[in-house]
Protein backbone atom coordinates (compact mmCIF):
# COMPACT_ATOMS: atom_id res chain seq x y z
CA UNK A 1 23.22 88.71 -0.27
CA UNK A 2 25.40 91.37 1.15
CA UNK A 3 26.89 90.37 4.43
CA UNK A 4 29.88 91.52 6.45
CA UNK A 5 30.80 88.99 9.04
CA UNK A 6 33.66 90.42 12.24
CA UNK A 7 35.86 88.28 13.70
CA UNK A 8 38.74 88.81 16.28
CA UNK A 9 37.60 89.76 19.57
CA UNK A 10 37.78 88.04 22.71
CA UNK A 11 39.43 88.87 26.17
CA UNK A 12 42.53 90.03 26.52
CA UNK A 13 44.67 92.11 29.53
CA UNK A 14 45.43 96.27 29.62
CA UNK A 15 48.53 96.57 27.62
CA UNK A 16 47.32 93.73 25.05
CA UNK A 17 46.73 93.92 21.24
CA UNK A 18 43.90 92.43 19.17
CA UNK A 19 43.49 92.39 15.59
CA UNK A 20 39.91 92.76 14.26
CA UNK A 21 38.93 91.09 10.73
CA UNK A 22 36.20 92.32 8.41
CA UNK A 23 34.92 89.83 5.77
CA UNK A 24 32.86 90.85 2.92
CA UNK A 25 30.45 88.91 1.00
CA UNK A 26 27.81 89.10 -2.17
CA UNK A 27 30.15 92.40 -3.01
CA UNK A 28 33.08 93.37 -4.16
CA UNK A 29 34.65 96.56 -1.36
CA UNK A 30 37.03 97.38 -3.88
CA UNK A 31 34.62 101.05 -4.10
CA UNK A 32 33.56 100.98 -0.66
CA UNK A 33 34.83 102.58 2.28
CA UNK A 34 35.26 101.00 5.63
CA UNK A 35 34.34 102.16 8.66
CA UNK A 36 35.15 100.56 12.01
CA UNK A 37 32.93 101.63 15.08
CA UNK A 38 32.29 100.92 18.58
CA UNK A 39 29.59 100.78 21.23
CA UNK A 40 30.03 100.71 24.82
CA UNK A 41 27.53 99.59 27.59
CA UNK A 42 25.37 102.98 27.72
CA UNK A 43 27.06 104.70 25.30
CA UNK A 44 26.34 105.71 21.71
CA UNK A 45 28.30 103.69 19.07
CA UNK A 46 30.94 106.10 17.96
CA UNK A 47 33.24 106.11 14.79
CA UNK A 48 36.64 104.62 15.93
CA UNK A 49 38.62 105.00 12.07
CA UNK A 50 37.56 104.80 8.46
CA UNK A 51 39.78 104.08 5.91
CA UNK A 52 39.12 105.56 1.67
CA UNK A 53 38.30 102.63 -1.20
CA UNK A 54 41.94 103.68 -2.38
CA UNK A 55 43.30 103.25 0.62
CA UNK A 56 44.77 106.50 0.26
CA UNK A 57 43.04 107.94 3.33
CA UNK A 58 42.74 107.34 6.90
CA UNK A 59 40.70 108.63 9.63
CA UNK A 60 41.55 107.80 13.40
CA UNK A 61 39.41 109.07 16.34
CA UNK A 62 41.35 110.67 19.43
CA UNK A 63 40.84 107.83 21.45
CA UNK A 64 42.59 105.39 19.52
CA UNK A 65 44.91 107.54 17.29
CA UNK A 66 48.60 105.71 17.73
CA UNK A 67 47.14 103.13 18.93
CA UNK A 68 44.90 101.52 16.60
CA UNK A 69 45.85 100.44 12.66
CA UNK A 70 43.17 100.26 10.04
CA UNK A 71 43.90 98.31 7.24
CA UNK A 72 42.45 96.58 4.17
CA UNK A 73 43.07 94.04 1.65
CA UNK A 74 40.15 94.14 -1.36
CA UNK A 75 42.16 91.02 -2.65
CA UNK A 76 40.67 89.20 -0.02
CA UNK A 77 38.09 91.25 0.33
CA UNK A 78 39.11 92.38 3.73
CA UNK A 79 39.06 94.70 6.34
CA UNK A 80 40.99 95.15 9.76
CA UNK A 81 41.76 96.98 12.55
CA UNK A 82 45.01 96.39 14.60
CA UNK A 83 44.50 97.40 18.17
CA UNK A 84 48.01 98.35 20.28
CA UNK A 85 48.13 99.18 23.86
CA UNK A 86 44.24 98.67 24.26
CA UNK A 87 42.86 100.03 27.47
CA UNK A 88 40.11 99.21 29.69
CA UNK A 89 37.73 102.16 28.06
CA UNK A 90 38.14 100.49 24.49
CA UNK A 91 35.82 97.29 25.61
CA UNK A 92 32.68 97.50 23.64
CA UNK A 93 31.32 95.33 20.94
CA UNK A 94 33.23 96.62 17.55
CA UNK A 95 31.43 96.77 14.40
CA UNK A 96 32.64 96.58 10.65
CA UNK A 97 30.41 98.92 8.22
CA UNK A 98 30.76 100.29 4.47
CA UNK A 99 29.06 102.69 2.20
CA UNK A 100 29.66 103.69 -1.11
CA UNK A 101 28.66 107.28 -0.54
CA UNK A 102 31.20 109.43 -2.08
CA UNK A 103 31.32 111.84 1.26
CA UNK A 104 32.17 109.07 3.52
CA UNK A 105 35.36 108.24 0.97
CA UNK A 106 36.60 111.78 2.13
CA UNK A 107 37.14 110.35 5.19
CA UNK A 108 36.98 112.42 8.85
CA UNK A 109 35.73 113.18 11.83
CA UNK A 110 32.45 114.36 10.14
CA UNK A 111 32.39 111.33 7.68
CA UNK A 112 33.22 108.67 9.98
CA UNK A 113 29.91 108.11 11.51
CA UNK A 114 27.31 105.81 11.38
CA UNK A 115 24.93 107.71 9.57
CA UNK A 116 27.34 107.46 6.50
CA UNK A 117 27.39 104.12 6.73
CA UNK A 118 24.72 101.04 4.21
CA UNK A 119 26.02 97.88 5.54
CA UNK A 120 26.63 96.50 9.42
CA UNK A 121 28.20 93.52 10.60
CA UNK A 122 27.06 91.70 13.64
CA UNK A 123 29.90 93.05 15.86
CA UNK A 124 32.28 91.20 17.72
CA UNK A 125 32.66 91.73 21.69
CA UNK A 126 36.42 92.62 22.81
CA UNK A 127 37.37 93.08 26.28
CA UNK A 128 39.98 94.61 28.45
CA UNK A 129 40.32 93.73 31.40
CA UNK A 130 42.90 91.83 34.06
């Protein structure tokens, strides 16, 4: 059974990091690409950065670009995303997601979004706030 479990999110104060984890299961991600995304209250979820199955490329949106570190380990079968300096406007529930599709791996601001993406985890809630 494919499954992608998030884990990493929880409170924490303007200024504060968090480091998101991505666990895959009943696959190998070693030829997937991983996409991290976000969904505000009453917003659309939005791509927040991808990252190529050869880890060769990276895609950051504006919002988060200096901030935020994506990362991967197919090892462990693992994804992350290291959040720096988060800000109240980057609470949302984030979500882990990966696709084999061969666009996606050329990843950008076009690629990086949802509609790209196979396989969803459950999401895990993060919050900044003091």
């Amino acid at each position: 059974q494919v499954q992608l479990v998030e884990s990493g999110g929880g409170l924490v104060q303007p200024g504060g990091s968090l480091r998101l984890s991505c666990v895959a299961s009943g696959f190998s991600l070693d030829y997937y690409t991983i996409g991290w995304f976000r969904q505000a209250p009453g917003k659309e979820r939005e791509g927040v950065s991808c990252i190529s199955s050869s880890y060769s490329n990276t895609y950051y949106s504006d919002s988060v670009k200096g901030r935020f570190t994506i990362s991967r380990d197919n090892a462990k079968n693992m994804g992350y995303l290291e959040m720096n300096s988060l800000e109240p406007e980057d609470t949302a529930v984030y979500y882990c997601a990966t696709t084999t599709s061969g666009w996606a791996d050329e990843v950008s601001e076009t690629t990086c979004v949802e509609s790209f993406y196979a396989y969803w985890g459950q999401g895990t809630l993060v919050t900044v706030s003091a």
